[in-house]
PDB file of N, CA and C in Angstrom:
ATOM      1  N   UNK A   1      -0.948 -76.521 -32.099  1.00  0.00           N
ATOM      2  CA  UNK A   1      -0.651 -75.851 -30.844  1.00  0.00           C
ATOM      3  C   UNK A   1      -0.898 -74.355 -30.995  1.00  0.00           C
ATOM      4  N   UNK A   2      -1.335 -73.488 -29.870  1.00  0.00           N
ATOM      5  CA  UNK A   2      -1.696 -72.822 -30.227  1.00  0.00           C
ATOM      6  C   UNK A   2      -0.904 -71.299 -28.316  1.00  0.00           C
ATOM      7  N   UNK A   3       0.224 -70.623 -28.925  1.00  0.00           N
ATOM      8  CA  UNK A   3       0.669 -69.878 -28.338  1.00  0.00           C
ATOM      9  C   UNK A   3       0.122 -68.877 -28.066  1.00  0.00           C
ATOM     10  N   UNK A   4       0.090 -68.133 -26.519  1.00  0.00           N
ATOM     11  CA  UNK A   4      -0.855 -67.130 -26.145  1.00  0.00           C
ATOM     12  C   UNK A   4       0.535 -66.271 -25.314  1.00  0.00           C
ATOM     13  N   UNK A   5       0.195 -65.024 -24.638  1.00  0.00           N
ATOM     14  CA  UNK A   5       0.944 -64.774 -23.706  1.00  0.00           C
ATOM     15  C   UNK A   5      -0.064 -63.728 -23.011  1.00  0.00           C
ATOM     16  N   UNK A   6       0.133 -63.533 -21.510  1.00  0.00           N
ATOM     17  CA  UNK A   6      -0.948 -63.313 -20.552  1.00  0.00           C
ATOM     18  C   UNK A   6      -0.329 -62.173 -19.616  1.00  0.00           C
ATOM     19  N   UNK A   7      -0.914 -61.125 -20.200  1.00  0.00           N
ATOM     20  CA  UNK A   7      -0.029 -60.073 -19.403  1.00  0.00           C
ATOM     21  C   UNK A   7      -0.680 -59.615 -18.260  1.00  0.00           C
ATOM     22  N   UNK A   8      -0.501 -59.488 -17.309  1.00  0.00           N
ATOM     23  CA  UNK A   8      -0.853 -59.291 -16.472  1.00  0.00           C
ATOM     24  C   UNK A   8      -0.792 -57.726 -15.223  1.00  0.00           C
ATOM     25  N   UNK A   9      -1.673 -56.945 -15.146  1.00  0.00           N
ATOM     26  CA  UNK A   9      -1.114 -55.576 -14.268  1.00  0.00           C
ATOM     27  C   UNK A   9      -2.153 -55.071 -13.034  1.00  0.00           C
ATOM     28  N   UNK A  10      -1.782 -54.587 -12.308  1.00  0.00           N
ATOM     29  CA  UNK A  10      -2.113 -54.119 -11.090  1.00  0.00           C
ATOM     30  C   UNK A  10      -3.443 -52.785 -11.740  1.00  0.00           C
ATOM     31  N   UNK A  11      -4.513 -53.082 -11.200  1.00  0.00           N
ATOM     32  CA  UNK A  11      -5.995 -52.533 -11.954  1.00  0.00           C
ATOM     33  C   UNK A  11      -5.608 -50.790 -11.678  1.00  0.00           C
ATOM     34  N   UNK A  12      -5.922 -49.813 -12.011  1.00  0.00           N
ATOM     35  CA  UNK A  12      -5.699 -48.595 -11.594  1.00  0.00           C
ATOM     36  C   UNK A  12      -6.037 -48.571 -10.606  1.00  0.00           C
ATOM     37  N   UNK A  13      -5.779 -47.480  -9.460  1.00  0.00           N
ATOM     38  CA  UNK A  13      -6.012 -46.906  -8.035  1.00  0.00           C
ATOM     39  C   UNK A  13      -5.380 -48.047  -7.322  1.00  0.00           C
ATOM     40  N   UNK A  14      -4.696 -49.211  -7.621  1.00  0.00           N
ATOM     41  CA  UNK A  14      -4.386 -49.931  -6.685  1.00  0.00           C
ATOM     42  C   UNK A  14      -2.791 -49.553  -6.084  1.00  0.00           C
ATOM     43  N   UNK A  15      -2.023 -49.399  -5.157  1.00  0.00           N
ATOM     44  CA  UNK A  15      -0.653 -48.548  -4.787  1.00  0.00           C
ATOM     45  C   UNK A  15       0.264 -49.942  -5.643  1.00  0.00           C
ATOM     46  N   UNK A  16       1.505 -49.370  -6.134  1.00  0.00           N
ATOM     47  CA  UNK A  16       1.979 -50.092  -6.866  1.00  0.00           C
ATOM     48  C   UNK A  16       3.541 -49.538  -6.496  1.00  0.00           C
ATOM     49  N   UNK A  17       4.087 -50.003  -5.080  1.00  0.00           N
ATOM     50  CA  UNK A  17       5.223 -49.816  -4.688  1.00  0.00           C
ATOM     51  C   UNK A  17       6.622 -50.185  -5.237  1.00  0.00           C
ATOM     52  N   UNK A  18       6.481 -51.440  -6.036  1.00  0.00           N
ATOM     53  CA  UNK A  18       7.315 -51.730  -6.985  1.00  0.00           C
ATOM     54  C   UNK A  18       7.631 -50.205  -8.149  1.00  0.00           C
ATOM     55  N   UNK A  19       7.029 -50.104  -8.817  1.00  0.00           N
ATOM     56  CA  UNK A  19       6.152 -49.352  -9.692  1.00  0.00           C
ATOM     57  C   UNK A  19       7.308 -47.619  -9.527  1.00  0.00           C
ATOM     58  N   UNK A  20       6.907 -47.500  -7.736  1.00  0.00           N
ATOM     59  CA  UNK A  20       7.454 -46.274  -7.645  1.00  0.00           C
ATOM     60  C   UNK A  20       8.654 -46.238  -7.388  1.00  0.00           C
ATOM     61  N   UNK A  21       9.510 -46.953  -6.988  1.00  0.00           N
ATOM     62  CA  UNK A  21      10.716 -47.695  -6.657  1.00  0.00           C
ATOM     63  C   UNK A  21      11.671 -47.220  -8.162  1.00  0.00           C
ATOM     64  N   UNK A  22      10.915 -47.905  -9.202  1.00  0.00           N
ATOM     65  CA  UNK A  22      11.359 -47.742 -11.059  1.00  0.00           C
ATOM     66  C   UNK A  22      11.493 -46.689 -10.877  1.00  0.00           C
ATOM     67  N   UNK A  23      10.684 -46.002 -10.627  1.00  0.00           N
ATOM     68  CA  UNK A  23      10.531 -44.421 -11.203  1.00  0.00           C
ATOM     69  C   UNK A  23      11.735 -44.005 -10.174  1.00  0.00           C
ATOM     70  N   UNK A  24      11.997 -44.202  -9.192  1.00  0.00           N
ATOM     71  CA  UNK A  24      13.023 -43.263  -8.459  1.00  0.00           C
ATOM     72  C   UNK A  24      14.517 -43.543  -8.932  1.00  0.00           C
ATOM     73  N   UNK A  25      14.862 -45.088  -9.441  1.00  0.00           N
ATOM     74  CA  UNK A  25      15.631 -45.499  -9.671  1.00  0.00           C
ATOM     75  C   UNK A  25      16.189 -45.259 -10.967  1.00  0.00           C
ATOM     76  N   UNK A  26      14.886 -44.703 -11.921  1.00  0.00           N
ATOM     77  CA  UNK A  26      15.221 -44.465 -13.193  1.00  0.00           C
ATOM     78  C   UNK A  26      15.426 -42.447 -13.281  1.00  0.00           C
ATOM     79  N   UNK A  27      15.074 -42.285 -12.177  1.00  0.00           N
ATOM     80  CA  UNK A  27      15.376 -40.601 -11.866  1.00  0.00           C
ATOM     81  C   UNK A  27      16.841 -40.529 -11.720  1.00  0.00           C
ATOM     82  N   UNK A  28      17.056 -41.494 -11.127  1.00  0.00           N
ATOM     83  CA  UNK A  28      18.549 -41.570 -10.275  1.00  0.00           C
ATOM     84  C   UNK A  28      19.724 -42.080 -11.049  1.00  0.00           C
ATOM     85  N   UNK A  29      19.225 -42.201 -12.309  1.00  0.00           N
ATOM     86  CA  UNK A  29      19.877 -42.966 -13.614  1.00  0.00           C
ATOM     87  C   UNK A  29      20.003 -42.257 -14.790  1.00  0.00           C
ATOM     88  N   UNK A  30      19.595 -40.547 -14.468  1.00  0.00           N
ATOM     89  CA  UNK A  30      19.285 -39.578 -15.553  1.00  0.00           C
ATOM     90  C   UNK A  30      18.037 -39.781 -16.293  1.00  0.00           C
ATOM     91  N   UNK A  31      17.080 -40.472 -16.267  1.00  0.00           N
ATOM     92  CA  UNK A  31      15.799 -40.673 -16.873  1.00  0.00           C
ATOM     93  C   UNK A  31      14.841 -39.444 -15.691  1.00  0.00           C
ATOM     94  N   UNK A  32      14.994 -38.150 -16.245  1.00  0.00           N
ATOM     95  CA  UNK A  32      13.769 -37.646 -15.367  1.00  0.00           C
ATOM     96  C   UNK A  32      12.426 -37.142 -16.059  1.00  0.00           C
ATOM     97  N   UNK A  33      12.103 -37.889 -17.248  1.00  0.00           N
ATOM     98  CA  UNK A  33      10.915 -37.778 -17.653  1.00  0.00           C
ATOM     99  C   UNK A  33       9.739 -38.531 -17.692  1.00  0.00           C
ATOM    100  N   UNK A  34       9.971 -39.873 -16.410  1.00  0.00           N
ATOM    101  CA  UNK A  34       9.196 -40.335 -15.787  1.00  0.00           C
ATOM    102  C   UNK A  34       8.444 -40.334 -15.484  1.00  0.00           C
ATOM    103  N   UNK A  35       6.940 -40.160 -15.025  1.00  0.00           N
ATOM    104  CA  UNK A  35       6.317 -39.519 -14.301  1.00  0.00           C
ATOM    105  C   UNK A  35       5.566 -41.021 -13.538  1.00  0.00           C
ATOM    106  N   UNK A  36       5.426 -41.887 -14.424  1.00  0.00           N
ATOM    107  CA  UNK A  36       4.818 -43.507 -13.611  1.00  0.00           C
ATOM    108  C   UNK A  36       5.490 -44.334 -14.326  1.00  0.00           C
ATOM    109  N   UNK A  37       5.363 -45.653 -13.515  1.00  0.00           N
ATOM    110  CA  UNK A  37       5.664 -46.807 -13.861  1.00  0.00           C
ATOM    111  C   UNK A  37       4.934 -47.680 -13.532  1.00  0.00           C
ATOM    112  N   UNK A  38       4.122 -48.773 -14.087  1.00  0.00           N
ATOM    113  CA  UNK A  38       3.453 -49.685 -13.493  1.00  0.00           C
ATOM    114  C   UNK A  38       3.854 -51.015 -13.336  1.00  0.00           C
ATOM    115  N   UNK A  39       4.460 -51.674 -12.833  1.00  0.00           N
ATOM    116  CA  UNK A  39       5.054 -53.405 -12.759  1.00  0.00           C
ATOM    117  C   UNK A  39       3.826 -54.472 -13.086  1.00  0.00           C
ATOM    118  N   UNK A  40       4.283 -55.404 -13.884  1.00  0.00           N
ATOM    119  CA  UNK A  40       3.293 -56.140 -14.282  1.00  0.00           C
ATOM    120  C   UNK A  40       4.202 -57.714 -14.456  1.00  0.00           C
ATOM    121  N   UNK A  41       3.507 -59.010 -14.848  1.00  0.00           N
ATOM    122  CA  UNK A  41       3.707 -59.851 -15.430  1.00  0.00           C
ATOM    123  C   UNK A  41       3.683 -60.374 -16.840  1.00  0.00           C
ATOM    124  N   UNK A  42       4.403 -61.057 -17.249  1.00  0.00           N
ATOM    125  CA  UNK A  42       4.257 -61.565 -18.154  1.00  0.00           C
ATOM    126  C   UNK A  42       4.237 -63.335 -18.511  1.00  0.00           C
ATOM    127  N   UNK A  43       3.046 -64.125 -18.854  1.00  0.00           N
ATOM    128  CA  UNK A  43       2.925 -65.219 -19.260  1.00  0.00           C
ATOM    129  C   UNK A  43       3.522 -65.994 -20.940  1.00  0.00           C
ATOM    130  N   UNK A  44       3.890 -66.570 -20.786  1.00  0.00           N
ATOM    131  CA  UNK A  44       3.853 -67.091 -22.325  1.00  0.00           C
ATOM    132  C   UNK A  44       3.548 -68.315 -22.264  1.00  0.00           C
ATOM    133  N   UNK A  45       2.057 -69.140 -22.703  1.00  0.00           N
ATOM    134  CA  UNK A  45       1.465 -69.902 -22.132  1.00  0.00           C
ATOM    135  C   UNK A  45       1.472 -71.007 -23.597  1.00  0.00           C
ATOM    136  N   UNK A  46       1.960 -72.384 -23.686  1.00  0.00           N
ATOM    137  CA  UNK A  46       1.790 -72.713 -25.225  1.00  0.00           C
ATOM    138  C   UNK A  46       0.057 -73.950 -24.767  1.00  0.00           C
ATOM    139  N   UNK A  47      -0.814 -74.214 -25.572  1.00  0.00           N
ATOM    140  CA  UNK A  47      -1.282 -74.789 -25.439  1.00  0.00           C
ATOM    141  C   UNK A  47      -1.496 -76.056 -26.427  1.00  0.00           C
ATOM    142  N   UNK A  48      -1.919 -77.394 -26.057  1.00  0.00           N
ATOM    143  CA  UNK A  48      -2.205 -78.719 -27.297  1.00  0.00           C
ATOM    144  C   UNK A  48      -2.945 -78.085 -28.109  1.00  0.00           C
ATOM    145  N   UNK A  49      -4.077 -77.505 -28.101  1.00  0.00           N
ATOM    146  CA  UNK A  49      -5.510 -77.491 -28.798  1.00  0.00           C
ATOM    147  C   UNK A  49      -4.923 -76.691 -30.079  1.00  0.00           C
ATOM    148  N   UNK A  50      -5.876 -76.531 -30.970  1.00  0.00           N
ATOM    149  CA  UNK A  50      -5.676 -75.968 -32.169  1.00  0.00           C
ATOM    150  C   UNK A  50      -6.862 -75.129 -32.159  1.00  0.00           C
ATOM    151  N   UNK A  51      -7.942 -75.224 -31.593  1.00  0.00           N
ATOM    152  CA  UNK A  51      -8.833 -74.416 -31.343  1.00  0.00           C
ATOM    153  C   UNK A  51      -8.948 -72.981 -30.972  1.00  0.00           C
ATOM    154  N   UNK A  52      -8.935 -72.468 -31.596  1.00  0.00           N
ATOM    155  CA  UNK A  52      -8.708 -70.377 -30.479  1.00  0.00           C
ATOM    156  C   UNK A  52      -9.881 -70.418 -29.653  1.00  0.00           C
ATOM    157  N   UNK A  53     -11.360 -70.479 -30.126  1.00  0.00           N
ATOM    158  CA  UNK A  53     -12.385 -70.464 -28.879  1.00  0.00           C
ATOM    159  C   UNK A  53     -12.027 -71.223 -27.755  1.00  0.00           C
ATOM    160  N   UNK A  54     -11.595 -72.476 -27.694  1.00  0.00           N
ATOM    161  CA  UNK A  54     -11.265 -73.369 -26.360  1.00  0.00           C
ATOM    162  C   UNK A  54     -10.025 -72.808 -25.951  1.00  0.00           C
ATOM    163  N   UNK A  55      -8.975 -72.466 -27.100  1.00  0.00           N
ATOM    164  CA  UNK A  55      -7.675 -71.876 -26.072  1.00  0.00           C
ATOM    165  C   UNK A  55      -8.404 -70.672 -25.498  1.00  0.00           C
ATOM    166  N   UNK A  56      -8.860 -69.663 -26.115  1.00  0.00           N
ATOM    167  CA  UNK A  56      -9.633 -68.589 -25.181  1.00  0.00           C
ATOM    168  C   UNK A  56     -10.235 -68.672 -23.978  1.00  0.00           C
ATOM    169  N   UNK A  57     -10.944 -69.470 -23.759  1.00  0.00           N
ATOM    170  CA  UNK A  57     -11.810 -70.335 -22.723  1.00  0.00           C
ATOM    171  C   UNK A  57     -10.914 -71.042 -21.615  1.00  0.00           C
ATOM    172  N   UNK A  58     -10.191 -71.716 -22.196  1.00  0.00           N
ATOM    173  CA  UNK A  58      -8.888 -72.055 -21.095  1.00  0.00           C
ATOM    174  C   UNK A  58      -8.118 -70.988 -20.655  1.00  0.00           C
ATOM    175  N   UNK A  59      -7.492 -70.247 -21.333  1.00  0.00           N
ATOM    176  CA  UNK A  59      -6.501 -69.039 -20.723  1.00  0.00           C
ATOM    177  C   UNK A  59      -7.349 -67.877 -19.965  1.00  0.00           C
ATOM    178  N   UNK A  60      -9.050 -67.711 -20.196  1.00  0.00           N
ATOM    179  CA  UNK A  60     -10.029 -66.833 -19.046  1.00  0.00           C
ATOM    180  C   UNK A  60      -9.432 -67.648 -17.879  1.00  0.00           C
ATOM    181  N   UNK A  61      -9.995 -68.879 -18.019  1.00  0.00           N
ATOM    182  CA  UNK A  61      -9.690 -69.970 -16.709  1.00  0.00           C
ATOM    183  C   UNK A  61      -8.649 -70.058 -16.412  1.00  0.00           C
ATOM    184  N   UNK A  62      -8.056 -70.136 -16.618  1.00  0.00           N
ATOM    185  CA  UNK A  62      -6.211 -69.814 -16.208  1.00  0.00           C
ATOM    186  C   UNK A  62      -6.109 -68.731 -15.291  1.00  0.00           C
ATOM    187  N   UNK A  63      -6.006 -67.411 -15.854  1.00  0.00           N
ATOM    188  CA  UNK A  63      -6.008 -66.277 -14.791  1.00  0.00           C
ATOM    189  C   UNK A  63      -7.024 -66.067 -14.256  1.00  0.00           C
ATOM    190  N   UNK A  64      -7.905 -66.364 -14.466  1.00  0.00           N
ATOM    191  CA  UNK A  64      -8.871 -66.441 -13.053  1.00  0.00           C
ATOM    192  C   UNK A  64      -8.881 -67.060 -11.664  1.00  0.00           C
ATOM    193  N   UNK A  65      -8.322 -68.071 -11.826  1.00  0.00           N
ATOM    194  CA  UNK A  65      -7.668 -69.048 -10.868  1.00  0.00           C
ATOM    195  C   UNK A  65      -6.655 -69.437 -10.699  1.00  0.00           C
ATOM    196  N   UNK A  66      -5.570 -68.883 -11.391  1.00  0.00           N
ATOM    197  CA  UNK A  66      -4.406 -68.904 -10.563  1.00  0.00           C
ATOM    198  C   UNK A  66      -3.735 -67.458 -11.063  1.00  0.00           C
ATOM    199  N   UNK A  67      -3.362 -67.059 -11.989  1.00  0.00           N
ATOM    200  CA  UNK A  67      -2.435 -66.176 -12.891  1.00  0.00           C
ATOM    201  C   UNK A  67      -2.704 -65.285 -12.453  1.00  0.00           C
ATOM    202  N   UNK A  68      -3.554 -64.714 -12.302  1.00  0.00           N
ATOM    203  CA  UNK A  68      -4.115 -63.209 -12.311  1.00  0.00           C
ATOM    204  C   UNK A  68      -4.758 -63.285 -10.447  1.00  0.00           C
ATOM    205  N   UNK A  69      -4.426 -62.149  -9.878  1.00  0.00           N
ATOM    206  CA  UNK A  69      -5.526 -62.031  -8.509  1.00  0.00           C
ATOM    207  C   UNK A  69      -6.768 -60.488  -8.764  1.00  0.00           C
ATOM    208  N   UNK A  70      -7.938 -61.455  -9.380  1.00  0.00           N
ATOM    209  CA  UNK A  70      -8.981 -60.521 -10.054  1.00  0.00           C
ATOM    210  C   UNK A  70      -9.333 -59.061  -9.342  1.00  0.00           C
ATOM    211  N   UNK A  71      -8.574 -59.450  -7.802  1.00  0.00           N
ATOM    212  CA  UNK A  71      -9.491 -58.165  -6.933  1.00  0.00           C
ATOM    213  C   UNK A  71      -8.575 -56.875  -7.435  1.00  0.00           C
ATOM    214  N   UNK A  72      -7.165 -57.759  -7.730  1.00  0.00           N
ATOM    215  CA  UNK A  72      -6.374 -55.976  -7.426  1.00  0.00           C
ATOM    216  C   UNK A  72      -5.737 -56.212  -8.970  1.00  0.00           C
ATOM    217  N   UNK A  73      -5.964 -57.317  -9.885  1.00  0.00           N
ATOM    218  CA  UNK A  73      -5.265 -57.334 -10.612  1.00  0.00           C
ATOM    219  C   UNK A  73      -5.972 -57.678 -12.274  1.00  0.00           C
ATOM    220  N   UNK A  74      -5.851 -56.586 -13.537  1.00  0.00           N
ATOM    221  CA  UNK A  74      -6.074 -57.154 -14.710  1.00  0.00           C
ATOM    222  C   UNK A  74      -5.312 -58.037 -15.798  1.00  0.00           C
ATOM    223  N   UNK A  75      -6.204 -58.303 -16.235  1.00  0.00           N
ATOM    224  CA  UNK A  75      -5.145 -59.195 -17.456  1.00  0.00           C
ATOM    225  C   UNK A  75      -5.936 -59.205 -18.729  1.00  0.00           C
ATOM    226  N   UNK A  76      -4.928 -59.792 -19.619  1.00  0.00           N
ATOM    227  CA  UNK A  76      -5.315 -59.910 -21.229  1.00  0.00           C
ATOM    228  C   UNK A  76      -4.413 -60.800 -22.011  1.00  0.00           C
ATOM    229  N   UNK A  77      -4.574 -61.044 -22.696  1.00  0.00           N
ATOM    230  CA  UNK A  77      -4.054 -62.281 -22.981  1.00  0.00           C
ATOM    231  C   UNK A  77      -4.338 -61.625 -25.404  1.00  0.00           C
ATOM    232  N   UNK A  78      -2.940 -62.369 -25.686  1.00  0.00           N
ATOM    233  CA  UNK A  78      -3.042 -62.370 -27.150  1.00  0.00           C
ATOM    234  C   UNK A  78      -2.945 -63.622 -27.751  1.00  0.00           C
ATOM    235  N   UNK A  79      -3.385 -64.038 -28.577  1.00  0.00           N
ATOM    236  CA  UNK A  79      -3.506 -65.628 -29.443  1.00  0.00           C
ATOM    237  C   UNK A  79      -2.324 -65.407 -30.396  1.00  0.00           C
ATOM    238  N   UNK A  80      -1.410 -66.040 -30.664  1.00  0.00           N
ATOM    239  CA  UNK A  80      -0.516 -65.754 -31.770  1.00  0.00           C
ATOM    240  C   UNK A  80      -1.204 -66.577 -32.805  1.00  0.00           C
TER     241      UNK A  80
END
């Protein structure tokens, strides 16, 4: 088996209202050295295969079609 996890974040220039929300909330909490925050996901995906090229190949396909939304959103993914 072969464990991955698939992080997932909003591509630069895209508005990230969550994002600024942190930052005000963490101003408002004595943290004022803030300046961004970006909100993202996190996957932890286990797979059967023992293979890393095919788990690789499956987890592209994964966030491409469902995990990830490619227009506004990147991802990356690590093989443990």
């Amino acid at each position: 088996m072969i464990k991955a996890r698939v992080t997932v974040t909003l591509k630069n220039g895209v508005l990230d209202p969550q994002g600024k929300a942190i930052v005000g909330a963490l101003g408002s909490l004595g943290f004022d050295g803030v300046n961004s925050v970006r909100q993202g996901k996190v996957f932890d995906v286990v797979l059967e295969t023992t293979d890393k090229a095919q788990a690789e190949t499956e987890l592209k396909a994964m966030c491409e079609k469902l995990l990830a939304n490619t227009v506004i959103e990147d991802y990356s993914f690590d093989i443990a």
